[in-house]
PDB file of N, CA and C in Angstrom:
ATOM      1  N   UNK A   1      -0.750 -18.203  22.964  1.00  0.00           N
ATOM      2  CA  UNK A   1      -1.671 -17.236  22.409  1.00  0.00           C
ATOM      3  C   UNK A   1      -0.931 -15.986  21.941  1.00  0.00           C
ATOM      4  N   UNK A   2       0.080 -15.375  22.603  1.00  0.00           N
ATOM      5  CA  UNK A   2       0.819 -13.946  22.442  1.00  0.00           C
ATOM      6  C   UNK A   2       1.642 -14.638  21.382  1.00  0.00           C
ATOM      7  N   UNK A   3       1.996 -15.908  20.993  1.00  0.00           N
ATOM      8  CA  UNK A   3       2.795 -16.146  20.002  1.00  0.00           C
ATOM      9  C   UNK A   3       2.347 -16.176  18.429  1.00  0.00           C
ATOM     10  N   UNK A   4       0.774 -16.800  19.002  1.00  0.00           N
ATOM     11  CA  UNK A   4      -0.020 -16.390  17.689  1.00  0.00           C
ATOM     12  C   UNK A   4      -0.432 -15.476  16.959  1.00  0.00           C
ATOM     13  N   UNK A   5      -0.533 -14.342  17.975  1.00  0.00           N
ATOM     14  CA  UNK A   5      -0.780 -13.133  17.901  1.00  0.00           C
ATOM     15  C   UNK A   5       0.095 -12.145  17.032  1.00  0.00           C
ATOM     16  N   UNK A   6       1.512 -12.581  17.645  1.00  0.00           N
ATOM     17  CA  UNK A   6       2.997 -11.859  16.579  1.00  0.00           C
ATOM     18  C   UNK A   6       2.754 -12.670  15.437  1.00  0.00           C
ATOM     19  N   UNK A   7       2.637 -13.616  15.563  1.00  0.00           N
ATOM     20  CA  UNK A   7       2.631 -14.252  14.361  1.00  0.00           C
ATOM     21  C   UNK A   7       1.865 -13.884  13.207  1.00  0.00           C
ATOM     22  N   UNK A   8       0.506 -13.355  13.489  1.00  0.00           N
ATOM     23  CA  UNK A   8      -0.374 -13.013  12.756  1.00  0.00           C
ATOM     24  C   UNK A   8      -0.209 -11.682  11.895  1.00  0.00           C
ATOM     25  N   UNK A   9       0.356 -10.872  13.020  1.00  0.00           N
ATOM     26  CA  UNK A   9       0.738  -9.232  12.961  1.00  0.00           C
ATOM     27  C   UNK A   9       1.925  -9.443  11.740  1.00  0.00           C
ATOM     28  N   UNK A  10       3.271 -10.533  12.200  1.00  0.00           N
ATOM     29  CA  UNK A  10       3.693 -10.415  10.894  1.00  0.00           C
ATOM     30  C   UNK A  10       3.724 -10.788  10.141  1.00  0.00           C
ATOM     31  N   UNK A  11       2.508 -11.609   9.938  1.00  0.00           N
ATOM     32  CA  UNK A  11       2.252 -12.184   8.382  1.00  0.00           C
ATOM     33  C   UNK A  11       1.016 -10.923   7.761  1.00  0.00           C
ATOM     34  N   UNK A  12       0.724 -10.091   8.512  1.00  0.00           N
ATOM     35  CA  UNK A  12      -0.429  -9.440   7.864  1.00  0.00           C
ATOM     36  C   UNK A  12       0.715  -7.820   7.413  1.00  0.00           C
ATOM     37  N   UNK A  13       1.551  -7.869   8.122  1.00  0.00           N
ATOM     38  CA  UNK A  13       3.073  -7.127   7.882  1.00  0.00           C
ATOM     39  C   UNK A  13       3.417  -7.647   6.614  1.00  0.00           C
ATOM     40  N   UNK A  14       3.782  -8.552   6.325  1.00  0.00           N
ATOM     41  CA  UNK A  14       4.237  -8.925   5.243  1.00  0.00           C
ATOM     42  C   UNK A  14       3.144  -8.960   3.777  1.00  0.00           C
ATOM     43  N   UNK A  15       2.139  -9.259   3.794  1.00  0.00           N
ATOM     44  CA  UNK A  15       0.900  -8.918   3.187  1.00  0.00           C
ATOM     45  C   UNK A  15       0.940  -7.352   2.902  1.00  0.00           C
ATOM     46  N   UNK A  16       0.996  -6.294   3.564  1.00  0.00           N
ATOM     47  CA  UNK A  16       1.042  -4.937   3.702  1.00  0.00           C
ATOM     48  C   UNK A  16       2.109  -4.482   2.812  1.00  0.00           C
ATOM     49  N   UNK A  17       2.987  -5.127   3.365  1.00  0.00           N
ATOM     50  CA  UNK A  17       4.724  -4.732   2.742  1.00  0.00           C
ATOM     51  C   UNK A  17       4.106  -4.906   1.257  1.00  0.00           C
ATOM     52  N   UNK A  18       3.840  -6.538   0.633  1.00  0.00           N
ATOM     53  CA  UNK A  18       3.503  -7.034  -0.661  1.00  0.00           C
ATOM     54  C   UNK A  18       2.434  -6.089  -1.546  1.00  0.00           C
ATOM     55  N   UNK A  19       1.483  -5.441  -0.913  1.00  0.00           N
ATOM     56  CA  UNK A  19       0.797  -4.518  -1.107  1.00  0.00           C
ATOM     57  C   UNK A  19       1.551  -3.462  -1.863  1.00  0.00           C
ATOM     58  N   UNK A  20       1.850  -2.503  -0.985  1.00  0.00           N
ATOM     59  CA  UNK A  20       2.756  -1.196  -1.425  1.00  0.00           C
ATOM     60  C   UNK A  20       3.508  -1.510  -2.413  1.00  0.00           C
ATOM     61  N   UNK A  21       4.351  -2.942  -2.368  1.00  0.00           N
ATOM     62  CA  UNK A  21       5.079  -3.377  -3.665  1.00  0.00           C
ATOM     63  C   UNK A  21       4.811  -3.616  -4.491  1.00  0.00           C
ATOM     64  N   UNK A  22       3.268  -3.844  -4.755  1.00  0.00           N
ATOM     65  CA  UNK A  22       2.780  -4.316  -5.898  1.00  0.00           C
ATOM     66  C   UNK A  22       2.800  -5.472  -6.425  1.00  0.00           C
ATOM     67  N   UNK A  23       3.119  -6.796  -5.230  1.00  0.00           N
ATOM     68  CA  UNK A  23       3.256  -7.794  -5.286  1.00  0.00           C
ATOM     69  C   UNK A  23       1.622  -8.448  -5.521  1.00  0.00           C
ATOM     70  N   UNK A  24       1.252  -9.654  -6.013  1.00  0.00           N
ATOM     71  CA  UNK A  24      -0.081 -10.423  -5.862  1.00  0.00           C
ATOM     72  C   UNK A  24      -0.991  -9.467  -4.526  1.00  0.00           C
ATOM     73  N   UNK A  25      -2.210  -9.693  -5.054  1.00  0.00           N
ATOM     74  CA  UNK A  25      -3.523  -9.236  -4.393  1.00  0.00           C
ATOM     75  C   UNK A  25      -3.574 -10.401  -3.249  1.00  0.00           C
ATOM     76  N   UNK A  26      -4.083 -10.458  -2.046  1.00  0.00           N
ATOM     77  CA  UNK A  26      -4.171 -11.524  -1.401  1.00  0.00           C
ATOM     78  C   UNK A  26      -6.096 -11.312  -0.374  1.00  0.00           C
ATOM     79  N   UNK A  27      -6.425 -11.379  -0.026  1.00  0.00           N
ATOM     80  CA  UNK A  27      -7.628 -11.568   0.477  1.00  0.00           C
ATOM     81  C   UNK A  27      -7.393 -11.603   2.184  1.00  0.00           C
ATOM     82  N   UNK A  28      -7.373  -9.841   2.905  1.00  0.00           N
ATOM     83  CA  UNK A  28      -7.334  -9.829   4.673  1.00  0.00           C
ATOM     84  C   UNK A  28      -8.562  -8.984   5.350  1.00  0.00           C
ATOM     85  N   UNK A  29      -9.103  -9.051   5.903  1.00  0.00           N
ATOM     86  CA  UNK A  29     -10.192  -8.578   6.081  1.00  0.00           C
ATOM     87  C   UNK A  29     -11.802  -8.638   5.610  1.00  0.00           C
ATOM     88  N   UNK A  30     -11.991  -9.522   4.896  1.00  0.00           N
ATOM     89  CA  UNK A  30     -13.002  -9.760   3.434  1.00  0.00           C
ATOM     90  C   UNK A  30     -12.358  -8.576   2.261  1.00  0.00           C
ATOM     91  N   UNK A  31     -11.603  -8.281   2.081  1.00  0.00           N
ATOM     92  CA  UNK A  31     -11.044  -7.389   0.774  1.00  0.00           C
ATOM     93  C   UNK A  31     -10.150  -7.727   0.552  1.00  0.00           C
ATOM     94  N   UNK A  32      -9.747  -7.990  -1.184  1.00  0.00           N
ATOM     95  CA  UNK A  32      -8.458  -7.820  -1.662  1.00  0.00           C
ATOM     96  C   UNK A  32      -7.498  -6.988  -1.335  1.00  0.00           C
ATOM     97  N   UNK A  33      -6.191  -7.222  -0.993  1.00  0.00           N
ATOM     98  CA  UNK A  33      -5.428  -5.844  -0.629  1.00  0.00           C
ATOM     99  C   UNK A  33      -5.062  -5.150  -1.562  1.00  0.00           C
ATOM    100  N   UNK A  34      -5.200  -5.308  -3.097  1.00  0.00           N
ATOM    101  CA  UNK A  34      -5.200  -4.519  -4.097  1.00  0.00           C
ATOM    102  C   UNK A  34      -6.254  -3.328  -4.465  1.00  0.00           C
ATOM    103  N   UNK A  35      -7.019  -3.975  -3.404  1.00  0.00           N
ATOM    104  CA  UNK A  35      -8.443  -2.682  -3.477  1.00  0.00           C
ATOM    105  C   UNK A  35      -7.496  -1.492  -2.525  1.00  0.00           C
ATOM    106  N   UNK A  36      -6.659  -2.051  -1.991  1.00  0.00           N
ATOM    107  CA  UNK A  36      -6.446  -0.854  -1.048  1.00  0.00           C
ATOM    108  C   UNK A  36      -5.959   0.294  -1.487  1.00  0.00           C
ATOM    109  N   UNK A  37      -5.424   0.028  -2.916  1.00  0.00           N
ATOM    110  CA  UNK A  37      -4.453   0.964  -3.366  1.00  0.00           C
ATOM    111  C   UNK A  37      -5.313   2.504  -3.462  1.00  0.00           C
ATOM    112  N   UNK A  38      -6.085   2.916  -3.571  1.00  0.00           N
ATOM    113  CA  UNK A  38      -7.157   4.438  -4.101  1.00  0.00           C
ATOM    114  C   UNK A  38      -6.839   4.616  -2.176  1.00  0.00           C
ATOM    115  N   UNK A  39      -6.555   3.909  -1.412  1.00  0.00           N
ATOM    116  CA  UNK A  39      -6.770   4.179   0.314  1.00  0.00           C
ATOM    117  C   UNK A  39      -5.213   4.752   0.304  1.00  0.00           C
ATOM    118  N   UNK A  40      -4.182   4.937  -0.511  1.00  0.00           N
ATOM    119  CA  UNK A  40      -2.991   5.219  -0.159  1.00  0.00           C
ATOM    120  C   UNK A  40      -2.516   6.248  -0.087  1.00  0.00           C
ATOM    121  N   UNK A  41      -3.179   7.321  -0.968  1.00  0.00           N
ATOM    122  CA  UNK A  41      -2.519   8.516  -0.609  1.00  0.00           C
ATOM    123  C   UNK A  41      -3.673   9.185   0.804  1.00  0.00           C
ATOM    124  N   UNK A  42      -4.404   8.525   1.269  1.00  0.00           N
ATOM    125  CA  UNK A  42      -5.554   9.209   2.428  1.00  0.00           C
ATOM    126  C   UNK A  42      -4.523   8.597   3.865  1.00  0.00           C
ATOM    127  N   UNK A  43      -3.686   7.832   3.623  1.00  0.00           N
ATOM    128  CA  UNK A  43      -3.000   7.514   4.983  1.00  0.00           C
ATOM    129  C   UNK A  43      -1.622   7.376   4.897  1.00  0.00           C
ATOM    130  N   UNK A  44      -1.033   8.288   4.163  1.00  0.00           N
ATOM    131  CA  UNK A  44       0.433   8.770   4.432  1.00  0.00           C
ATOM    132  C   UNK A  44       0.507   9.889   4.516  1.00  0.00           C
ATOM    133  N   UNK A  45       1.766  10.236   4.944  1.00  0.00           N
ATOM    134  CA  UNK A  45       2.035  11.715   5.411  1.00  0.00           C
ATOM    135  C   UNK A  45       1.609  12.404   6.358  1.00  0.00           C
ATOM    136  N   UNK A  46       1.740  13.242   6.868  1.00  0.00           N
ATOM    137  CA  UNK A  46       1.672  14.399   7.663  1.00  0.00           C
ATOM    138  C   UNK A  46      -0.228  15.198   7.200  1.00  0.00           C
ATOM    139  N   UNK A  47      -0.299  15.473   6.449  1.00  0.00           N
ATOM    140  CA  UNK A  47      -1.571  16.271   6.220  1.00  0.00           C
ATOM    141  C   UNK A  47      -2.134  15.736   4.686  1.00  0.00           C
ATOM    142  N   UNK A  48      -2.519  14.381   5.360  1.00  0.00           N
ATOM    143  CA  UNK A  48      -3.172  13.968   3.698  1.00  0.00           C
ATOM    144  C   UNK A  48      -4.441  14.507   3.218  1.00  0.00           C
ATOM    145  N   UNK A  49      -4.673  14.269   2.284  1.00  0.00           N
ATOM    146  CA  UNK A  49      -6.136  14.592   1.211  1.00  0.00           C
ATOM    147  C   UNK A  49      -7.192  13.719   1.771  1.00  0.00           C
ATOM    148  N   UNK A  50      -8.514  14.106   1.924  1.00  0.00           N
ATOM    149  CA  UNK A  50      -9.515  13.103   2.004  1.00  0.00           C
ATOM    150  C   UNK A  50      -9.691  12.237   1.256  1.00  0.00           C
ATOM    151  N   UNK A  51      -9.935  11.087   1.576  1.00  0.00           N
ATOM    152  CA  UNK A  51     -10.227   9.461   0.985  1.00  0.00           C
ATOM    153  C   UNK A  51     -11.409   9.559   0.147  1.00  0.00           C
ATOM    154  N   UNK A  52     -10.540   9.321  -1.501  1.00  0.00           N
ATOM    155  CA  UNK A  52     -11.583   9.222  -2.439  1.00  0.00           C
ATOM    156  C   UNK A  52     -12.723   8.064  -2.477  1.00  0.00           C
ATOM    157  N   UNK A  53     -13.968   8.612  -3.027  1.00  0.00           N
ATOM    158  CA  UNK A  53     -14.796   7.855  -2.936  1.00  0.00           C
ATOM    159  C   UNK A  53     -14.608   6.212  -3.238  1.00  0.00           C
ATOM    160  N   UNK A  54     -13.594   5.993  -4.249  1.00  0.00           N
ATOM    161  CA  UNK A  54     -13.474   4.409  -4.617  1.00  0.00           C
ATOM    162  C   UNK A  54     -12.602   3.783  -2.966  1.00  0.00           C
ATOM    163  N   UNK A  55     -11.587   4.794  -2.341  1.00  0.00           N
ATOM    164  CA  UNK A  55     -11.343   4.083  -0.998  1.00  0.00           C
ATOM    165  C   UNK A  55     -12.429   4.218  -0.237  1.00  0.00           C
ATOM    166  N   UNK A  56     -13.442   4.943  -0.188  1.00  0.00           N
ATOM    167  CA  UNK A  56     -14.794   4.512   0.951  1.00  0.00           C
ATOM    168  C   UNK A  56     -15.447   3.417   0.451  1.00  0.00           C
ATOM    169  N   UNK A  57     -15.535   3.329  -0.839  1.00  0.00           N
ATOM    170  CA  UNK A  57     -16.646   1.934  -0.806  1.00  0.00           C
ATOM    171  C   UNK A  57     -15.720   0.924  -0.735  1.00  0.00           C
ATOM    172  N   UNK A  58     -14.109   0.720  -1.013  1.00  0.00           N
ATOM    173  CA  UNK A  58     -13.508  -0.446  -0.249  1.00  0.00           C
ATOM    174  C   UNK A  58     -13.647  -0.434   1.045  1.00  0.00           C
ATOM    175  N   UNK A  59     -13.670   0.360   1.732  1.00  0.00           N
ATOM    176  CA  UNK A  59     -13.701   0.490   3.305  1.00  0.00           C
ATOM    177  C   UNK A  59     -14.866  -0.268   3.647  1.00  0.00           C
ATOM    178  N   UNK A  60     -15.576   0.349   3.152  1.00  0.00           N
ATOM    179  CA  UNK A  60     -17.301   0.095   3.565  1.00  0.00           C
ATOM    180  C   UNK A  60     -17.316  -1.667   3.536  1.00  0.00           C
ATOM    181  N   UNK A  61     -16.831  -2.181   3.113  1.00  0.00           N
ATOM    182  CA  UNK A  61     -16.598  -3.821   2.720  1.00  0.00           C
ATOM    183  C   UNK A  61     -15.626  -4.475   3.342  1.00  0.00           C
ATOM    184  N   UNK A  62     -15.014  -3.771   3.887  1.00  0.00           N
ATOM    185  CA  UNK A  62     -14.080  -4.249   5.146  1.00  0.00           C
ATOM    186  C   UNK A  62     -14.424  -4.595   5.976  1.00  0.00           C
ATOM    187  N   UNK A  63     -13.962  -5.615   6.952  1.00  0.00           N
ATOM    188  CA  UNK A  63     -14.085  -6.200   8.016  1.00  0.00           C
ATOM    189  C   UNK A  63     -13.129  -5.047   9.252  1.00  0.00           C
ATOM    190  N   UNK A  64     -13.642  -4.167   9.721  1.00  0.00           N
ATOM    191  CA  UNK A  64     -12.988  -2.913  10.068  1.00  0.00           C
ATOM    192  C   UNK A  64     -12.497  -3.500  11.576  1.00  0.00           C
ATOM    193  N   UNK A  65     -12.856  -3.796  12.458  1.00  0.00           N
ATOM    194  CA  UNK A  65     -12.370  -4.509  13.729  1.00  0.00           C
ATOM    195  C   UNK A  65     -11.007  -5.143  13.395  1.00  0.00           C
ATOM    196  N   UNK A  66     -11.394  -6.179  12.214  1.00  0.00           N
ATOM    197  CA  UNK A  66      -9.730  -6.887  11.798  1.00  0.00           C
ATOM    198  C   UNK A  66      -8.854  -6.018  11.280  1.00  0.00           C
ATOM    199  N   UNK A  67      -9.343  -5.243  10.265  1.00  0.00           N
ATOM    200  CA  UNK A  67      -8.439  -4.129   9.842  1.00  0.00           C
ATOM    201  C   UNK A  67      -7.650  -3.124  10.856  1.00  0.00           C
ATOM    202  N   UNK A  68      -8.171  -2.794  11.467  1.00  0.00           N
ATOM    203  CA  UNK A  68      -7.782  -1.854  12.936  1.00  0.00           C
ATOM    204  C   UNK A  68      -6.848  -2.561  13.682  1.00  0.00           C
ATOM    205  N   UNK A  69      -7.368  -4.160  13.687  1.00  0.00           N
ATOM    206  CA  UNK A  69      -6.456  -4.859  14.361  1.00  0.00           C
ATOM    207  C   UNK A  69      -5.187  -4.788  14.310  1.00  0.00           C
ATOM    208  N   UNK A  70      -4.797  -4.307  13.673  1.00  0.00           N
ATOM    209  CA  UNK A  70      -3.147  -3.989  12.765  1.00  0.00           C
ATOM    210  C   UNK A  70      -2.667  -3.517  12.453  1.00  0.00           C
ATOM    211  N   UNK A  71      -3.230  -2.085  13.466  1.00  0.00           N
ATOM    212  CA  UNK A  71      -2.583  -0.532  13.459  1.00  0.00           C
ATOM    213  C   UNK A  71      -1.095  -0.638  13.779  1.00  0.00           C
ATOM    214  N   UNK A  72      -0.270  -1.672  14.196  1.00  0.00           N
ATOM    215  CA  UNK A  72       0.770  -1.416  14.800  1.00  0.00           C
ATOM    216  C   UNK A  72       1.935  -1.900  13.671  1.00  0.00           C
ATOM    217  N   UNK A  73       1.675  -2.675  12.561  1.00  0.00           N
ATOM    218  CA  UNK A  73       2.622  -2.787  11.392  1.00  0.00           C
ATOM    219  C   UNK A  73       2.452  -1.765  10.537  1.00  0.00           C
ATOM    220  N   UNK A  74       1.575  -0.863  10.939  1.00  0.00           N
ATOM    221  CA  UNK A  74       1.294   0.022   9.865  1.00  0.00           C
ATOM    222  C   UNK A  74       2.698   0.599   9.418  1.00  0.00           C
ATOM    223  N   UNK A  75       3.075   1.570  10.389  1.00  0.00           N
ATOM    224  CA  UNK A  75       4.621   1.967  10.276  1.00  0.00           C
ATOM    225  C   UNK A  75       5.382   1.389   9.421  1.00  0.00           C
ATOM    226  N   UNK A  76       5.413  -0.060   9.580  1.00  0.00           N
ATOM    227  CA  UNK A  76       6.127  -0.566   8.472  1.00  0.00           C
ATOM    228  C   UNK A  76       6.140  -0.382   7.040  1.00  0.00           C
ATOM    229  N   UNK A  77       5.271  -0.391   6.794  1.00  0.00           N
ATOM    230  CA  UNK A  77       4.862  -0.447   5.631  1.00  0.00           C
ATOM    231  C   UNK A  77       4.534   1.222   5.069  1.00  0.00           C
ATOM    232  N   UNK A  78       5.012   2.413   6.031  1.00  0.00           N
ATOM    233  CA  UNK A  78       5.001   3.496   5.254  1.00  0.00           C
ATOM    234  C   UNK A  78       3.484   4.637   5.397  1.00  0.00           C
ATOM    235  N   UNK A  79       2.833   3.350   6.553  1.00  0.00           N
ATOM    236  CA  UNK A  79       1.319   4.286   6.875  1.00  0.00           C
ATOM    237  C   UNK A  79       1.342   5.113   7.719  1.00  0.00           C
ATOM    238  N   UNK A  80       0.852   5.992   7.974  1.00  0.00           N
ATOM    239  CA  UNK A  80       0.512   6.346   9.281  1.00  0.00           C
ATOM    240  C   UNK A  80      -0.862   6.219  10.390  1.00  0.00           C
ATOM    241  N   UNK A  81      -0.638   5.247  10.835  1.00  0.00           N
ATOM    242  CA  UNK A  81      -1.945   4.618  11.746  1.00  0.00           C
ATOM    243  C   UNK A  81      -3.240   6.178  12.002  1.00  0.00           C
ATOM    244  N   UNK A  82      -2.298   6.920  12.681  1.00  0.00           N
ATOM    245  CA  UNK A  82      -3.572   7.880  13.084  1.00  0.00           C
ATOM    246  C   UNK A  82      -4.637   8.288  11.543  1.00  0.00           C
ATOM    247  N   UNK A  83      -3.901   8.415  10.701  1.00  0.00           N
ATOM    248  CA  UNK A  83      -4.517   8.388   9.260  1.00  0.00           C
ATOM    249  C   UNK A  83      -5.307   6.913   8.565  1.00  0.00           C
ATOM    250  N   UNK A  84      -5.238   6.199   9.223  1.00  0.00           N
ATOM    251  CA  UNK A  84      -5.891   5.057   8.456  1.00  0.00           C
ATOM    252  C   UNK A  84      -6.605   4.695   9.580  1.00  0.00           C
ATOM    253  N   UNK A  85      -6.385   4.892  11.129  1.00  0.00           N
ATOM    254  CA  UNK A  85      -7.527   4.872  11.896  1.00  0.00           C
ATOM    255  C   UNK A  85      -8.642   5.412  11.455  1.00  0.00           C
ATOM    256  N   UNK A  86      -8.232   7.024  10.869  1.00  0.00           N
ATOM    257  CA  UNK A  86      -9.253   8.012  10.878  1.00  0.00           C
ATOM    258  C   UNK A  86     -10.205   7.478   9.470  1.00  0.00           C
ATOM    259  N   UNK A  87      -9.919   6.752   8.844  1.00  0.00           N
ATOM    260  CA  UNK A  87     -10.447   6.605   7.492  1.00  0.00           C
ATOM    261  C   UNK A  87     -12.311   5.966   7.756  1.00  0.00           C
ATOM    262  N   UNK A  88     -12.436   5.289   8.781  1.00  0.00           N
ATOM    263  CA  UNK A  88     -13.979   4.800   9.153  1.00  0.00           C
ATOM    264  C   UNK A  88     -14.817   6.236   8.721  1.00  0.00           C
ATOM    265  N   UNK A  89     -14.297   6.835   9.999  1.00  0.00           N
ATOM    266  CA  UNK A  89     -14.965   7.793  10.317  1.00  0.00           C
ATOM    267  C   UNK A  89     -14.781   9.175   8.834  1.00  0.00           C
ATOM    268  N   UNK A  90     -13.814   9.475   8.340  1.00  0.00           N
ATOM    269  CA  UNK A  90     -14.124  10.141   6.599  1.00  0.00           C
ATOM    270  C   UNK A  90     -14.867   9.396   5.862  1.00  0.00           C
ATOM    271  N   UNK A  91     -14.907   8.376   6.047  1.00  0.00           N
ATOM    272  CA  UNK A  91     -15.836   7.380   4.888  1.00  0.00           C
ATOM    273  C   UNK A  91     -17.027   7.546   5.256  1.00  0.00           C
ATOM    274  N   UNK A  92     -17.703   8.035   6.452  1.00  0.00           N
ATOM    275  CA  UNK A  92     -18.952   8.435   7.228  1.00  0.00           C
ATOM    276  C   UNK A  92     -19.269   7.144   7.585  1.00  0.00           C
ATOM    277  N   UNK A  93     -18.397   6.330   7.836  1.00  0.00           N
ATOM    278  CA  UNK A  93     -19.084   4.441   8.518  1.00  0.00           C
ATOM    279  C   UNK A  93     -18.533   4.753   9.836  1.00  0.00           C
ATOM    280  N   UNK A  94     -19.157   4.092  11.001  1.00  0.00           N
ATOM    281  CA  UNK A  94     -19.343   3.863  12.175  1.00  0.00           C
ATOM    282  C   UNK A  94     -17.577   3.306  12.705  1.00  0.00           C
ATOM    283  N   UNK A  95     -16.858   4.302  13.532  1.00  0.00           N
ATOM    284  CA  UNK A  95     -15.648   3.897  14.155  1.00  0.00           C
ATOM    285  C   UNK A  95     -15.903   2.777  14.889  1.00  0.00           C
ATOM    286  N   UNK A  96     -15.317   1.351  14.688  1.00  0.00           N
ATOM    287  CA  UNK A  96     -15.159   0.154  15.804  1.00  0.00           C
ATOM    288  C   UNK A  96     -14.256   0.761  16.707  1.00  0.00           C
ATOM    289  N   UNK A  97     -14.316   0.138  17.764  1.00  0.00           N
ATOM    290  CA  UNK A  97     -13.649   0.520  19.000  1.00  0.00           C
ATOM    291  C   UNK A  97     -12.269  -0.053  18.659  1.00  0.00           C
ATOM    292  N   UNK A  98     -11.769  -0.467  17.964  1.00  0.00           N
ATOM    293  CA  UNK A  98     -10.608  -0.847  17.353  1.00  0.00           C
ATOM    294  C   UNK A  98      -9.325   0.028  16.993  1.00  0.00           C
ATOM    295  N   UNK A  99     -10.663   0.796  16.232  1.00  0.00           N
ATOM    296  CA  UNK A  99     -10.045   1.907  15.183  1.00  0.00           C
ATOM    297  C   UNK A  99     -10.061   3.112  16.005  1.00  0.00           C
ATOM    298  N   UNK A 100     -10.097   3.620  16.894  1.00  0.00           N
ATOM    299  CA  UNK A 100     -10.514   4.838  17.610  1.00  0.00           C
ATOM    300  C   UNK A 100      -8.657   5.263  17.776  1.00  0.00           C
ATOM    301  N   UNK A 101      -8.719   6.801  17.442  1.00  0.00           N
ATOM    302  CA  UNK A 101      -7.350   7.300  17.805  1.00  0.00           C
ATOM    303  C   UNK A 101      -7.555   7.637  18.786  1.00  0.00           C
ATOM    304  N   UNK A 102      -6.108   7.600  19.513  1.00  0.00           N
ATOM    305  CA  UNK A 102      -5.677   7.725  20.968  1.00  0.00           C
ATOM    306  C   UNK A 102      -4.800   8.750  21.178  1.00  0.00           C
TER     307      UNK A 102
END
C-alpha cells in the first residue's frame, strides 16, 4: 500500500513537473492540468496576488481532497503548498480537511 502511494505521488510529480513545462494537458483530479495554468502565479512565491477568477472556477471543478492529496510534490515543481492549500478557501469554496494549513 505505502508503495502505491509513492508511486502515485510520483507520477502526479511528474504530471506537475509536465505542467509548468508546458508539456501535453493530462486529466488529475476531474481537471485538465492545463486549466491550472491562470492558478500559477496565486501559488508561488512568498506574498502572491489573489487567485484570478478563471483559477476559481477551475478550482471549483476540482476534485479538491485529491488535489490536496499532493501537497507534498508541490515543492517540486516550484509551488508553494501553504499557497495552493490556501486557494479553496480565496476561491470562497469549502476547505477539505485535506487542504487545511498547518
Amino acid at each position: 500500500m505505502a508503495k502505491t502511494r509513492v508511486f502515485v505521488k510520483w507520477v502526479v510529480a511528474v504530471l506537475l513537473i509536465a505542467l509548468v513545462g508546458g508539456a501535453r494537458a493530462v486529466s488529475v483530479c476531474n481537471i485538465d492540468t492545463k486549466q491550472l495554468n491562470p492558478c500559477m502565479p496565486a501559488v508561488t512565491g512568498e506574498s502572491p496576488p489573489q487567485p484570478s477568477k478563471k483559477c476559481c472556477k477551475v478550482i471549483s471543478k476540482a476534485n479538491l481532497p485529491c488535489l490536496c492529496s499532493y501537497k507534498n510534490v508541490l515543492p517540486a515543481v516550484g509551488i508553494n503548498p501553504k499557497n495552493a492549500l490556501a486557494l479553496p478557501k480565496k476561491c470562497g469554496l469549502e476547505t477539505p480537511p485535506e487542504c487545511k494549513v498547518h
